[in-house]
C-alpha atoms as a PDB file:
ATOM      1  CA  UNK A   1     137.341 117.486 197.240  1.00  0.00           C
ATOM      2  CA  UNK A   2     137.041 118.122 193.759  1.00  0.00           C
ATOM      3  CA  UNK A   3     133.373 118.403 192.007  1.00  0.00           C
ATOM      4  CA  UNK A   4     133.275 115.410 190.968  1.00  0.00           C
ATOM      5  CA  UNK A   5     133.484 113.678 194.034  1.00  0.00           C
ATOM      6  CA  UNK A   6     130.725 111.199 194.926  1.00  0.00           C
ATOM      7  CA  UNK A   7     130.498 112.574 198.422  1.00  0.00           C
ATOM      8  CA  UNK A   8     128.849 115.871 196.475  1.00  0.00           C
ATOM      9  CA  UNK A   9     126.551 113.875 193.965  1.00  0.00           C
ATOM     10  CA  UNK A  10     125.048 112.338 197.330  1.00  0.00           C
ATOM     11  CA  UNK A  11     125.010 115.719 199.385  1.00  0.00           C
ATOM     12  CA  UNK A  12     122.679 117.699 197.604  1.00  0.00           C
ATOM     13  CA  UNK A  13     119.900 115.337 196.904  1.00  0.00           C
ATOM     14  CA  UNK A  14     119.972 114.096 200.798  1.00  0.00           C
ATOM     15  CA  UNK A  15     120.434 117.945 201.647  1.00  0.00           C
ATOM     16  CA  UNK A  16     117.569 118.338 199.664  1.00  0.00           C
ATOM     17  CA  UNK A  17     115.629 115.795 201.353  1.00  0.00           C
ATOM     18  CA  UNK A  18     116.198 117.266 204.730  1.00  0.00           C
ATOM     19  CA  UNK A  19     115.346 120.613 204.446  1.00  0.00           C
ATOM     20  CA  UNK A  20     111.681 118.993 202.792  1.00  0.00           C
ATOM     21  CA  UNK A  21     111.662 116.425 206.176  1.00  0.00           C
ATOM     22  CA  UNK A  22     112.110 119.717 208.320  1.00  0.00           C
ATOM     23  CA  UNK A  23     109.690 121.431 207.131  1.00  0.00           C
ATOM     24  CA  UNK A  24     106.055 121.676 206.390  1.00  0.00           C
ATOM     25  CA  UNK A  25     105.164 118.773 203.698  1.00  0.00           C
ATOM     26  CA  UNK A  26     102.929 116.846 202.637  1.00  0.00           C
ATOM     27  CA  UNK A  27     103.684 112.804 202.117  1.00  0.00           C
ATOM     28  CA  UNK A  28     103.603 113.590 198.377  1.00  0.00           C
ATOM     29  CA  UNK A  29     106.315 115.960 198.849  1.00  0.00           C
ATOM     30  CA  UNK A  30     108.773 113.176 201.067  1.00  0.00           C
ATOM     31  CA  UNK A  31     107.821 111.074 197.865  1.00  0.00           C
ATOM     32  CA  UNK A  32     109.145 113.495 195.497  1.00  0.00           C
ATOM     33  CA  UNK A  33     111.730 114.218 196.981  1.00  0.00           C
ATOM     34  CA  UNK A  34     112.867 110.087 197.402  1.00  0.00           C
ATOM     35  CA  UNK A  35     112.539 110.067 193.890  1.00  0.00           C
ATOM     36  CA  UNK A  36     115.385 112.352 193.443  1.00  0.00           C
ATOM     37  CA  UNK A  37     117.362 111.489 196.332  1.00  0.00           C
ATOM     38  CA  UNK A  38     117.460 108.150 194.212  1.00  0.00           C
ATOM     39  CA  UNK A  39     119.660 109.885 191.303  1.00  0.00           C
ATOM     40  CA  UNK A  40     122.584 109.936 193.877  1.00  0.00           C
ATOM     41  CA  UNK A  41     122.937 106.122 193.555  1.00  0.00           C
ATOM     42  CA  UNK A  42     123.014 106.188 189.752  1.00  0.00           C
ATOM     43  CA  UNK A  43     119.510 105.409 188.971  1.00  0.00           C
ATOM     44  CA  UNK A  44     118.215 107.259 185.884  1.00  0.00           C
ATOM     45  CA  UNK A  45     114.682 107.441 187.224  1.00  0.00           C
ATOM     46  CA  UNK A  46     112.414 106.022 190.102  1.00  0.00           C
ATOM     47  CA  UNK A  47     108.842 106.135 191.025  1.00  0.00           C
ATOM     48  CA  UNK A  48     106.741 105.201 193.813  1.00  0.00           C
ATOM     49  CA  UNK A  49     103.405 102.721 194.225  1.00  0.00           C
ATOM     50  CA  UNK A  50     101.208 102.849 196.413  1.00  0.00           C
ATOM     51  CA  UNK A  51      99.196  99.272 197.127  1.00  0.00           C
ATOM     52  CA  UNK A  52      96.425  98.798 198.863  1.00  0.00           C
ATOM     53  CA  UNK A  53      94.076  95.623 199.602  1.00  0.00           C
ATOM     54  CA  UNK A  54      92.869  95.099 195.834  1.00  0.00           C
ATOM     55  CA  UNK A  55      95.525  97.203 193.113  1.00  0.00           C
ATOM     56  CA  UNK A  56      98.658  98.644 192.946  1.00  0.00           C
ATOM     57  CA  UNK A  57      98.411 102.588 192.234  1.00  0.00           C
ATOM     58  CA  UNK A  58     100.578 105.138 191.121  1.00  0.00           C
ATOM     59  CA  UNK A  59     101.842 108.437 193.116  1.00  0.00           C
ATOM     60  CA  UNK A  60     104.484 109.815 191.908  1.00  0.00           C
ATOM     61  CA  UNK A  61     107.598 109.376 189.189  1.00  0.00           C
ATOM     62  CA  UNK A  62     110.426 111.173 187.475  1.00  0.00           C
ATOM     63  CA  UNK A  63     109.693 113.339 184.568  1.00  0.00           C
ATOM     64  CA  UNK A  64     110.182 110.800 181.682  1.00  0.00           C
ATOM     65  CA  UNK A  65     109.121 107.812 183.842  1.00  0.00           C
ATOM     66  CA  UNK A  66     105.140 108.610 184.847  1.00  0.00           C
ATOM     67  CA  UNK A  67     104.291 107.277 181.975  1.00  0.00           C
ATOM     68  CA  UNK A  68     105.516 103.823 182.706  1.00  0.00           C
ATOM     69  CA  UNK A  69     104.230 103.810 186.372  1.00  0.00           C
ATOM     70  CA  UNK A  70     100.459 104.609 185.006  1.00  0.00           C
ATOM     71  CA  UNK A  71     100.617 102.541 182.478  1.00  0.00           C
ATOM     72  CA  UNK A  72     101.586  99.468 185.264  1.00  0.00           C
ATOM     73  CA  UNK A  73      98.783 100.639 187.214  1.00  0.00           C
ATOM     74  CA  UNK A  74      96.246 100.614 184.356  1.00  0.00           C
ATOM     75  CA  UNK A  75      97.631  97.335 183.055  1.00  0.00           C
ATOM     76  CA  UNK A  76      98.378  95.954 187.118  1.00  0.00           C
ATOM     77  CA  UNK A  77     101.494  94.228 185.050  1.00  0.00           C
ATOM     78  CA  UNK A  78     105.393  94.908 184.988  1.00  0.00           C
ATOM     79  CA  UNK A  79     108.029  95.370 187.316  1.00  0.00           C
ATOM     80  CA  UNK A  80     106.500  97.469 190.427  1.00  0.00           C
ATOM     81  CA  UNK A  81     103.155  94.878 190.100  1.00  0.00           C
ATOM     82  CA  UNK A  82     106.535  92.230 190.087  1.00  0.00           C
ATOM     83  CA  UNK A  83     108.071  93.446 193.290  1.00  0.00           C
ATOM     84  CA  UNK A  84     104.587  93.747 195.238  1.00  0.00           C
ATOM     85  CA  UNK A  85     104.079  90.378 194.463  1.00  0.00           C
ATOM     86  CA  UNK A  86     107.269  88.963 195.270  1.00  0.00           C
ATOM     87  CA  UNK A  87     108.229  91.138 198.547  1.00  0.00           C
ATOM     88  CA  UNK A  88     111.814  92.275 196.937  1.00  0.00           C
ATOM     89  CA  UNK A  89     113.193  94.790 194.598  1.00  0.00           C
ATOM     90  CA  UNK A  90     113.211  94.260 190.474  1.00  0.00           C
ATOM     91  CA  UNK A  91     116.204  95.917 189.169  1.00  0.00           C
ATOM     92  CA  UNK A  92     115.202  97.188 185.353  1.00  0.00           C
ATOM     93  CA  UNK A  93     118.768  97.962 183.687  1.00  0.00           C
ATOM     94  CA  UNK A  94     116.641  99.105 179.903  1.00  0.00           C
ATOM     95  CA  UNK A  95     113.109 100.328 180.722  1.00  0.00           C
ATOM     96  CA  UNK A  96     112.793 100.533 176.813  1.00  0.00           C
ATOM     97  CA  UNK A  97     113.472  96.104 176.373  1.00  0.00           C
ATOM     98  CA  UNK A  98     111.313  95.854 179.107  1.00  0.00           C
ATOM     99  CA  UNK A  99     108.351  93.369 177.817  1.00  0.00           C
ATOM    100  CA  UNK A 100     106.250  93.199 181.273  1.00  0.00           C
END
């Protein structure tokens, strides 16, 4: 299998993942750690939300991306506020024409 092999850009992120799961973490950690396990399927950045009865909140992001996930918290508008609201995933293909 040569190195550029999609089998290998999956391995290490879920190897990654594993070795976190077996371990001592903390949910923060497992969150992290989705967030780059998500770079295996082509995405150039994730985050994660947390919601509870009244807001949406962030917890953690990419580097480059926590900036956009606080800002959607502060604001409780764009995409992740989007996909609470509607129960399903919101694809973003250019963060930067993103008007929400």
């Amino acid at each position: 299998m040569d190195e550029s092999s999609p089998a290998l850009d999956i391995a290490a992120p879920l190897a990654r993942l594993a070795r976190t799961a077996s371990g001592e973490f903390t949910s923060e950690d497992m969150l992290r750690e989705l967030c780059y396990a998500g770079h295996a399927l082509g995405i150039a950045g994730a985050g994660v939300m947390q919601v509870d009865a009244e807001r949406v909140g962030f917890v953690h992001a990419d580097a480059g991306f926590a900036e956009v996930e606080r800002l959607q918290e502060q604001l409780q508008r764009g995409p992740c506020i989007d996909s609470v609201s509607k129960r399903a995933p919101v694809v973003v293909d250019d963060i930067g024409a993103e008007d929400r």
